[in-house]
C-alpha atoms as a PDB file:
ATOM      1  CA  UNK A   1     129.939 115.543 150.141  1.00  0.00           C
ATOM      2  CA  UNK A   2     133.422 115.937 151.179  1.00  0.00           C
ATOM      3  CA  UNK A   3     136.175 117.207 148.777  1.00  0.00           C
ATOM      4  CA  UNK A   4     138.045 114.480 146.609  1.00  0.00           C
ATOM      5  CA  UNK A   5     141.614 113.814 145.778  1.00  0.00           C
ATOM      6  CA  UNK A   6     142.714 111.530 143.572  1.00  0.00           C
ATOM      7  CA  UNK A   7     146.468 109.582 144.846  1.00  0.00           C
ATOM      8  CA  UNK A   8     148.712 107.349 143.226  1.00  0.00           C
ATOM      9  CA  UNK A   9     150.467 104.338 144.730  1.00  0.00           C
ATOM     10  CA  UNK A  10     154.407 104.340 144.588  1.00  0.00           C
ATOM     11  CA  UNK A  11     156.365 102.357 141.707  1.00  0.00           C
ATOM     12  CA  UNK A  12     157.942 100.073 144.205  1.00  0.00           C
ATOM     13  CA  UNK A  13     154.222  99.570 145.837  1.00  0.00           C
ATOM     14  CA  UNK A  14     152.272  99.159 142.529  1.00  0.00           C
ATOM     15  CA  UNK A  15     155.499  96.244 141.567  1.00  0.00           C
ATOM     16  CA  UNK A  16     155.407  94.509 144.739  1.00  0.00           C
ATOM     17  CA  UNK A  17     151.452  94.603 144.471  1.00  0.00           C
ATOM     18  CA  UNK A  18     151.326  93.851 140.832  1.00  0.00           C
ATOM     19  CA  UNK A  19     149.283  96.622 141.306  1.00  0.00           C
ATOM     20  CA  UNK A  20     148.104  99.395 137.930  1.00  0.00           C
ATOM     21  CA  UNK A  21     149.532 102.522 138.824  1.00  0.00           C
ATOM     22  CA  UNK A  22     146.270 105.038 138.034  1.00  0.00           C
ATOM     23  CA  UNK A  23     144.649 107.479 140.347  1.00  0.00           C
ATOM     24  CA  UNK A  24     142.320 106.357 143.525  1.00  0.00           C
ATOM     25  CA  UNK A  25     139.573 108.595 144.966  1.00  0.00           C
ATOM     26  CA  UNK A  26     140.462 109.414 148.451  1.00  0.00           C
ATOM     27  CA  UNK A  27     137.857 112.025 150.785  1.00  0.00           C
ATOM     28  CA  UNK A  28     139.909 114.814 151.550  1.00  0.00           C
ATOM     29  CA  UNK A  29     141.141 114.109 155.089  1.00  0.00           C
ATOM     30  CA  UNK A  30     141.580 110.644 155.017  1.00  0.00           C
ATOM     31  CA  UNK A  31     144.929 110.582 153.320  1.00  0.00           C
ATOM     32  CA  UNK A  32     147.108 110.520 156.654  1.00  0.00           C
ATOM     33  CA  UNK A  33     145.141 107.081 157.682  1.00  0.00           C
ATOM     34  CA  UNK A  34     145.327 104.876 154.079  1.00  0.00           C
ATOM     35  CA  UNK A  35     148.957 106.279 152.873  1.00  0.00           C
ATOM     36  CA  UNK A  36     151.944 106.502 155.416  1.00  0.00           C
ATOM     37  CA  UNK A  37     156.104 105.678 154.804  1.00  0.00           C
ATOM     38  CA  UNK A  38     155.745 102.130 155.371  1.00  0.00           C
ATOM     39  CA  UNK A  39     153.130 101.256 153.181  1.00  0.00           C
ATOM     40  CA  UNK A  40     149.493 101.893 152.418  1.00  0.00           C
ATOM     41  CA  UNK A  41     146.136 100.626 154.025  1.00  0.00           C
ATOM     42  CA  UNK A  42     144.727  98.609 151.351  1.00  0.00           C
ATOM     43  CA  UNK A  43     141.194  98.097 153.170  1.00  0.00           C
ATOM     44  CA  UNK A  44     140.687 101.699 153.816  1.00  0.00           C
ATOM     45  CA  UNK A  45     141.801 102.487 150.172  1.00  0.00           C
ATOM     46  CA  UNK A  46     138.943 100.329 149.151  1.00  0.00           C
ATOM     47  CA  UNK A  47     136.644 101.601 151.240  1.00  0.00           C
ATOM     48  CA  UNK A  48     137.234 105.125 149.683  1.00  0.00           C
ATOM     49  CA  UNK A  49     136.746 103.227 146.513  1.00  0.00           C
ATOM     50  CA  UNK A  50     133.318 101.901 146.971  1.00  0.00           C
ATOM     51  CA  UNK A  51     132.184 105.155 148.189  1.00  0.00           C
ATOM     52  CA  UNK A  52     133.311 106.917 145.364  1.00  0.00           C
ATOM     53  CA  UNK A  53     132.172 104.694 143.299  1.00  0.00           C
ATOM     54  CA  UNK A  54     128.474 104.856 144.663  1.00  0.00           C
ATOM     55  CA  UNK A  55     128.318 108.371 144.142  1.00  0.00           C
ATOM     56  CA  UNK A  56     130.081 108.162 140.773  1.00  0.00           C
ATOM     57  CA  UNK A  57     129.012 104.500 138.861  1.00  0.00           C
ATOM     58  CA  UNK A  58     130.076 105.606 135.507  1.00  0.00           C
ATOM     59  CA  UNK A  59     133.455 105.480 136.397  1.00  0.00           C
ATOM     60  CA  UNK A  60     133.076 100.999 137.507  1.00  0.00           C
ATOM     61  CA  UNK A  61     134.925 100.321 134.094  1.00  0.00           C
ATOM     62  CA  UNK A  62     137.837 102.574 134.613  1.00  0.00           C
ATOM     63  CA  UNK A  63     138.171 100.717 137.945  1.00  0.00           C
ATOM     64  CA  UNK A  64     137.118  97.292 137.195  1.00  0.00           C
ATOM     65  CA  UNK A  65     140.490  95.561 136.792  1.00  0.00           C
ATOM     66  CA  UNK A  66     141.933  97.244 139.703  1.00  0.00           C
ATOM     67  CA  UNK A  67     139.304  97.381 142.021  1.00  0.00           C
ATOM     68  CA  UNK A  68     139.251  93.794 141.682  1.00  0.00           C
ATOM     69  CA  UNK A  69     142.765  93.489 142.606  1.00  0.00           C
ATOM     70  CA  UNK A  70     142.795  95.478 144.981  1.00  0.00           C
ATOM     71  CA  UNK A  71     139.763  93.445 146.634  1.00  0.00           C
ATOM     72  CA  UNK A  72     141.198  90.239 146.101  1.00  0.00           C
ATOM     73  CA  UNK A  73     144.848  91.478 147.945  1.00  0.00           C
ATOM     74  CA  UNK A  74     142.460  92.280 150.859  1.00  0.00           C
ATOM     75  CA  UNK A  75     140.279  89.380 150.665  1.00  0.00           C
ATOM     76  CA  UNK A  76     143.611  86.797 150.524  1.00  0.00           C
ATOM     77  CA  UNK A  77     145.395  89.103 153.120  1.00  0.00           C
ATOM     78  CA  UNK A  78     142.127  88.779 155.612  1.00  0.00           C
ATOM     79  CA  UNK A  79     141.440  84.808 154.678  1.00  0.00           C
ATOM     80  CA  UNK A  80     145.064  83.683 155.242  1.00  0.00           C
ATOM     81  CA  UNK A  81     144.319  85.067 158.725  1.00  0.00           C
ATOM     82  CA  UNK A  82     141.356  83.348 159.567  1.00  0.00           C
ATOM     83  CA  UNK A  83     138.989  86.268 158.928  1.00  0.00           C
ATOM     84  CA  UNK A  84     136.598  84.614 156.660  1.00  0.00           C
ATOM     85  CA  UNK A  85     133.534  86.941 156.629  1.00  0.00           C
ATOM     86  CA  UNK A  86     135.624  89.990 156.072  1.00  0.00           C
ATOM     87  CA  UNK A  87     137.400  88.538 152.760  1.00  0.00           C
ATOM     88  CA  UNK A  88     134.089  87.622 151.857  1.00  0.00           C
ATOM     89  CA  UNK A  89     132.920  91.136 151.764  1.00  0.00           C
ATOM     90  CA  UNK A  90     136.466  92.361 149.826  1.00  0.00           C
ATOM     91  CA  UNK A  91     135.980  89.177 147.006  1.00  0.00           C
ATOM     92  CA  UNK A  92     131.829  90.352 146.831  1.00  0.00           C
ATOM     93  CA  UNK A  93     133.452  94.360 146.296  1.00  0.00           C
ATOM     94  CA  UNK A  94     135.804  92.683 143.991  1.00  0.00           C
ATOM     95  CA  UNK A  95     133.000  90.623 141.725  1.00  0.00           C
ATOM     96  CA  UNK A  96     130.596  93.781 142.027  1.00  0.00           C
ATOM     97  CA  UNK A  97     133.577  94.954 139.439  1.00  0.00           C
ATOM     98  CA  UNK A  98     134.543  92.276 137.490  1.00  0.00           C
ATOM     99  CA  UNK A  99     131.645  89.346 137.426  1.00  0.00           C
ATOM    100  CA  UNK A 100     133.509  87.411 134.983  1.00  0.00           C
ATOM    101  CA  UNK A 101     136.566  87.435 137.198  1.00  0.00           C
ATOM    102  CA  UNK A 102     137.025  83.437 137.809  1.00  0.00           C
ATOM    103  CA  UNK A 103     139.791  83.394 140.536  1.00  0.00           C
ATOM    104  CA  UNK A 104     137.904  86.489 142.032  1.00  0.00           C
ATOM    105  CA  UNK A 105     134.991  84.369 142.409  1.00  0.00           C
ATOM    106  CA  UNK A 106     136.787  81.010 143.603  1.00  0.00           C
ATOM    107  CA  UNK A 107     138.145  82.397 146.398  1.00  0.00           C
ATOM    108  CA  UNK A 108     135.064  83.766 147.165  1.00  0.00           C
ATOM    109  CA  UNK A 109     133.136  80.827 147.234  1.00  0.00           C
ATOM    110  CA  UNK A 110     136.103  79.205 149.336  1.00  0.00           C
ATOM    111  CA  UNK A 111     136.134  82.197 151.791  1.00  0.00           C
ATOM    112  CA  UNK A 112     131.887  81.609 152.228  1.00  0.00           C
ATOM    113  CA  UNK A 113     132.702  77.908 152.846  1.00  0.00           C
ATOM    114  CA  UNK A 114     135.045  78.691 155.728  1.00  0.00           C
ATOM    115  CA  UNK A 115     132.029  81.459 157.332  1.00  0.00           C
ATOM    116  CA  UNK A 116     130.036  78.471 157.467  1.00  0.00           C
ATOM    117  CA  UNK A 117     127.974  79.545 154.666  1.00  0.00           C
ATOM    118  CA  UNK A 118     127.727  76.719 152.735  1.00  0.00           C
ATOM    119  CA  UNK A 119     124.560  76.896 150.761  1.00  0.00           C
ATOM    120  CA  UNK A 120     125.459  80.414 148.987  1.00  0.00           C
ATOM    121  CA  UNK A 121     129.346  78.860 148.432  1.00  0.00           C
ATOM    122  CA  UNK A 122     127.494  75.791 146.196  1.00  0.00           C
ATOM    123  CA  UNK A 123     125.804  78.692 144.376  1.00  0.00           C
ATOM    124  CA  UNK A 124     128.688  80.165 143.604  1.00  0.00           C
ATOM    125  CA  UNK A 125     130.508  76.605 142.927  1.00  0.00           C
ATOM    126  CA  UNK A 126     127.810  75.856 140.281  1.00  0.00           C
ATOM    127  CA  UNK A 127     128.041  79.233 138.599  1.00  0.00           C
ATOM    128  CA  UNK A 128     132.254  78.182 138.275  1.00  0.00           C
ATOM    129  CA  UNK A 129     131.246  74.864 136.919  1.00  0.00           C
ATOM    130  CA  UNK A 130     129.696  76.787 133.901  1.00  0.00           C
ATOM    131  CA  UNK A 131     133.850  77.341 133.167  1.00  0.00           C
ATOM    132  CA  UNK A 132     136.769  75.475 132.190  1.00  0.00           C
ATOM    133  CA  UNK A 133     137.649  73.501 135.622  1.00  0.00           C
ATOM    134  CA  UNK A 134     141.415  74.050 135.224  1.00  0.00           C
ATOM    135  CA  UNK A 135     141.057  77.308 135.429  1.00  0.00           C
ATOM    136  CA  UNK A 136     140.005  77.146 139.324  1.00  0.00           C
ATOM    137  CA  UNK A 137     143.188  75.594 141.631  1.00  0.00           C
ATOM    138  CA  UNK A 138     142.330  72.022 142.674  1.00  0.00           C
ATOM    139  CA  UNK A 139     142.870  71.881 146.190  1.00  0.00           C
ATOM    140  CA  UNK A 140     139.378  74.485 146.010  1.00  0.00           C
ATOM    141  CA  UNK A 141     138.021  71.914 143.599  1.00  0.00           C
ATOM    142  CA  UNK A 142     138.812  69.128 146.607  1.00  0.00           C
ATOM    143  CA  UNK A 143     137.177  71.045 148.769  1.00  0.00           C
ATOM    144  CA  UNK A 144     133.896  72.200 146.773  1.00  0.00           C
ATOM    145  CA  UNK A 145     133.597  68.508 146.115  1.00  0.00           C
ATOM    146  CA  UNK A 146     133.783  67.574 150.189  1.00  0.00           C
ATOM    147  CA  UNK A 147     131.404  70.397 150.616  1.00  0.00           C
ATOM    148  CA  UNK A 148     128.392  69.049 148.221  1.00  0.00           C
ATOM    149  CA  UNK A 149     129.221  65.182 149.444  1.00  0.00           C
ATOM    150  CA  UNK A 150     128.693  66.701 153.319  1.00  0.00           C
ATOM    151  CA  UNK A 151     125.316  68.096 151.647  1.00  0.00           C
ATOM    152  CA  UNK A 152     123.863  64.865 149.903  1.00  0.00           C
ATOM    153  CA  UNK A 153     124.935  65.881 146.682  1.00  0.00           C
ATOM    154  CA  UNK A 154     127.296  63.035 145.379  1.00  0.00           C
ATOM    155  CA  UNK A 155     126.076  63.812 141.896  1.00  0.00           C
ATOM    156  CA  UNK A 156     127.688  67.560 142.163  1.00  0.00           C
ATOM    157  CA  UNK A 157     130.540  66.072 143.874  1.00  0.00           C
ATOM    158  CA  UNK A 158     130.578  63.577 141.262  1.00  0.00           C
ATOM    159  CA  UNK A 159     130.842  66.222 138.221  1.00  0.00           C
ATOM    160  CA  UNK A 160     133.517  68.092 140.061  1.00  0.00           C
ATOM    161  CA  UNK A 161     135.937  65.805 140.493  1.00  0.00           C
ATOM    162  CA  UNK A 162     135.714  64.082 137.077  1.00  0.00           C
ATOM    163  CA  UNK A 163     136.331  67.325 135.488  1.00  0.00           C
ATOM    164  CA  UNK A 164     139.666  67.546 137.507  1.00  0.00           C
ATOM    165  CA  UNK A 165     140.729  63.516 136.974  1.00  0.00           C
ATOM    166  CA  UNK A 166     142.015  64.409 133.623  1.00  0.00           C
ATOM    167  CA  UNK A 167     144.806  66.968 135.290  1.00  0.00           C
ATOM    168  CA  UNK A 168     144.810  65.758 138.777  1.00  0.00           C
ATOM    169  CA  UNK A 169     148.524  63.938 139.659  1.00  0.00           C
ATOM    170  CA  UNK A 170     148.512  60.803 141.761  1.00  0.00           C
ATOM    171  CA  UNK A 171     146.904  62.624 144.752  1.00  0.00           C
ATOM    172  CA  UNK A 172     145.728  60.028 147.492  1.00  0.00           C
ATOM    173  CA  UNK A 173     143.555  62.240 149.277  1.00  0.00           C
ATOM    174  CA  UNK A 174     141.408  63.078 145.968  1.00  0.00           C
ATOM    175  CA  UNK A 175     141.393  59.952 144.117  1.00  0.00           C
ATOM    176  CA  UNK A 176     139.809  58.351 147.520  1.00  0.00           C
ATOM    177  CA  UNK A 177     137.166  61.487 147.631  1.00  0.00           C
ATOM    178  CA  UNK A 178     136.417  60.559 144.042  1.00  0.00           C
ATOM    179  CA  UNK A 179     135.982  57.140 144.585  1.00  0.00           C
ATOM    180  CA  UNK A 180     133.558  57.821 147.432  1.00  0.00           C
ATOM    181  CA  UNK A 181     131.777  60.102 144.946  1.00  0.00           C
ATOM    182  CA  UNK A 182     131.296  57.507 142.364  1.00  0.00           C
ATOM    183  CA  UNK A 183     130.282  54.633 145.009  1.00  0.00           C
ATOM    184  CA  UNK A 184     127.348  57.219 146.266  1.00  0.00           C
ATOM    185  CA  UNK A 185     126.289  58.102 142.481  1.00  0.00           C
ATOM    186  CA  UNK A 186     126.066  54.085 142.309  1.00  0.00           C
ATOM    187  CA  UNK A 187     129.018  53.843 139.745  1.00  0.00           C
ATOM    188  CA  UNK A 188     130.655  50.645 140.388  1.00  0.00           C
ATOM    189  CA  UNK A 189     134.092  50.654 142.163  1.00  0.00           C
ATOM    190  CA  UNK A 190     137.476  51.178 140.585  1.00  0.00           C
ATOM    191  CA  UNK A 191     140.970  51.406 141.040  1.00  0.00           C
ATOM    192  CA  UNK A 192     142.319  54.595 141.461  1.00  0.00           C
ATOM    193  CA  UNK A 193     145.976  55.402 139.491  1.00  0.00           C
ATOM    194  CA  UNK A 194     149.178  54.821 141.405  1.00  0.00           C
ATOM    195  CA  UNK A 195     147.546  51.912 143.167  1.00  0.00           C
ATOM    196  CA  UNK A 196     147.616  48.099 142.078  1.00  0.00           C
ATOM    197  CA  UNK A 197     145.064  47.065 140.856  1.00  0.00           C
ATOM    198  CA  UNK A 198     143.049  44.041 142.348  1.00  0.00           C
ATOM    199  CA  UNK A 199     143.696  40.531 140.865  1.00  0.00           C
ATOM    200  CA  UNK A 200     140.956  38.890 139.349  1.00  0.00           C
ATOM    201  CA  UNK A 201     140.517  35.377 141.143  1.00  0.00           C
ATOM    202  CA  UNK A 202     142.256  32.930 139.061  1.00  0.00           C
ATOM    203  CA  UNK A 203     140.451  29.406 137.910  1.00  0.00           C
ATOM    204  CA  UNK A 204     142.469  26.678 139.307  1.00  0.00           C
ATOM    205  CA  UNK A 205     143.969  25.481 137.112  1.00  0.00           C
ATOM    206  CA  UNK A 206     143.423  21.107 135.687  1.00  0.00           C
ATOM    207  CA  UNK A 207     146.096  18.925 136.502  1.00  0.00           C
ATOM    208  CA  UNK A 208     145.982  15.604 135.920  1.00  0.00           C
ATOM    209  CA  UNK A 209     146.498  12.897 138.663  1.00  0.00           C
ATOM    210  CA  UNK A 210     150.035  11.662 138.985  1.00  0.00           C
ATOM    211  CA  UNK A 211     151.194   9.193 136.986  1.00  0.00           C
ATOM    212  CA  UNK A 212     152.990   6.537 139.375  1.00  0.00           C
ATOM    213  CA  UNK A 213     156.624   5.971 138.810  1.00  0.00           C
ATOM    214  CA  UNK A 214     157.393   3.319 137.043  1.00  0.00           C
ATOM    215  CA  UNK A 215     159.759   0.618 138.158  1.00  0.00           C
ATOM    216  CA  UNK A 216     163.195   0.426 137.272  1.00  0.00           C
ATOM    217  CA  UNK A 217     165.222  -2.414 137.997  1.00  0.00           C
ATOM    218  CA  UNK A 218     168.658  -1.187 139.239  1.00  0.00           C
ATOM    219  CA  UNK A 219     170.213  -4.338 138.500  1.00  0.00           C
ATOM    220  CA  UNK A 220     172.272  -4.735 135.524  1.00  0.00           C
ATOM    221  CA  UNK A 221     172.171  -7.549 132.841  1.00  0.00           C
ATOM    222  CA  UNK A 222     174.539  -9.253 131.176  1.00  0.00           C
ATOM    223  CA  UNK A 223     175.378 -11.304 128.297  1.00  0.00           C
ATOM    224  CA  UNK A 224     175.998 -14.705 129.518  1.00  0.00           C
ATOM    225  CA  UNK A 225     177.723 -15.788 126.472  1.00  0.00           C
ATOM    226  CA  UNK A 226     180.728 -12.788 125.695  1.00  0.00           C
ATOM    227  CA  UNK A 227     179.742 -11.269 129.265  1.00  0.00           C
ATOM    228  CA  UNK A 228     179.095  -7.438 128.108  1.00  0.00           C
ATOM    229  CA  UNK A 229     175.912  -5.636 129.486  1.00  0.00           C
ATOM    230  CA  UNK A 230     172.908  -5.731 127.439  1.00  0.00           C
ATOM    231  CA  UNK A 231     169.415  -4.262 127.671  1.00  0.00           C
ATOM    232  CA  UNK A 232     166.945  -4.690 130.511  1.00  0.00           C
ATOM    233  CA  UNK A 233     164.527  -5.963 127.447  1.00  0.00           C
ATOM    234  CA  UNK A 234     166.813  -6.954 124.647  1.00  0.00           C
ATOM    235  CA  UNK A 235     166.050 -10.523 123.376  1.00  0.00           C
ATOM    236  CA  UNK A 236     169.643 -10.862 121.476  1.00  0.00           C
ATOM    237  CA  UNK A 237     173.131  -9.619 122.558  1.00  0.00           C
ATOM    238  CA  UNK A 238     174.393  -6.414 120.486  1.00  0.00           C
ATOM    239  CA  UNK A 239     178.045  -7.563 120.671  1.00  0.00           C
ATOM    240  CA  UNK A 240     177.947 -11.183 119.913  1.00  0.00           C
ATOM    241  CA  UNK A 241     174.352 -12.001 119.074  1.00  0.00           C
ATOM    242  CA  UNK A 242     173.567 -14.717 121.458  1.00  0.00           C
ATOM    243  CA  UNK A 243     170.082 -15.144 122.763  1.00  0.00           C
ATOM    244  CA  UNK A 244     169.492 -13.807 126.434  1.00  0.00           C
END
């Protein structure tokens, strides 16, 4: 077995990283190809990692937190640019760490998704369903939930997003994915928030049938004795009291 150093990131590396600065085993040799002025190869820093590791496994726990970082900077770095098998691998080094490491294992199920491997990303979806949902980002949620309704599994899909309903804004996109959800579980429909809701259909209402007009005369009457108008009706005269 070759000799082994142990190096140190920078300061301004390890801040800009959010990175522990502690020692990481490095075969002697290899230095010149992981560390150089501009930066540092963090996939070939890992890889030095795991084989150290392999030879040495009493030393995981002193590298748990940030061998898991490290793997997840790799595993983001290579699924932002389309490489989804390879950031598979660096979140599986990563969890092989830290198993209870949720967003560790979120993006790992997201980056299996994206290989095409769909069946082992639902495992891994179901193990993060044994946790708090807010503690996984949504949009993965969205997505885990499309993933099991593609499979026939409405009642997965189902679970999911009525776990995230409680923090989920006015999002059109997944309040239509859970209404799909709960129309395939048989759950009758609903109306989603931020939309209006349906009227119910109104009774008509009872009228009653017009009442015809009745007649007024539009000719005035008179008193024929003083002369002044009187009622259509009246029988006496208000002024003078002579009969109409």
């Amino acid at each position: 077995m070759p000799d082994i150093q142990f190096f140190s990131l920078a300061e301004n590396v390890c801040k800009k990283l959010n990175f522990p600065a502690m020692p990481f085993p490095v075969r002697e040799g290899r230095e010149k190809t992981i560390f150089f002025p501009d930066g540092v190869a963090l996939d070939l820093l890992l890889e030095e990692l795991e084989h150290y590791l392999i030879e040495h496994p009493e030393e995981r726990i002193f590298y748990k937190d940030a061998g898991a970082r490290l793997a997840a900077l790799e595993g983001i770095r290579l699924g932002e640019d389309g490489f989804h098998e390879q950031a598979a691998h660096y979140f599986e080094l990563g969890l092989a760490l830290d198993t209870e490491n949720i967003a560790l294992r979120a993006d790992y199920a997201l980056a299996l998704q994206s290989a095409g491997r769909k069946e082992e990303a639902m495992r891994q979806y179901r193990f993060l369903l044994r946790h708090p949902v807010s503690s996984v980002q949504p949009l993965i949620w969205i997505l885990a939930a499309r993933l099991f309704l593609d499979a026939g599994d409405p009642v997965t899909a189902h679970q999911i997003l009525k776990h995230c309903a409680s923090f989920m804004p006015v999002d059109n996109e997944f309040w239509e994915l859970y209404a799909e959800a709960r129309e395939r579980c048989g759950i009758k429909p609903w109306t989603a928030p931020g939309q209006k809701k349906q009227m119910r259909a109104a009774k008509p209402a009872v009228t009653s049938a017009p009442r015809e007009k009745e007649k007024v005369s539009s000719k005035k009457n008179f008193c024929p004795a003083c002369g002044k108008p009187v009622k259509a009706d009246a029988k006496f005269c208000g002024s003078c009291g002579h009969a109409c």
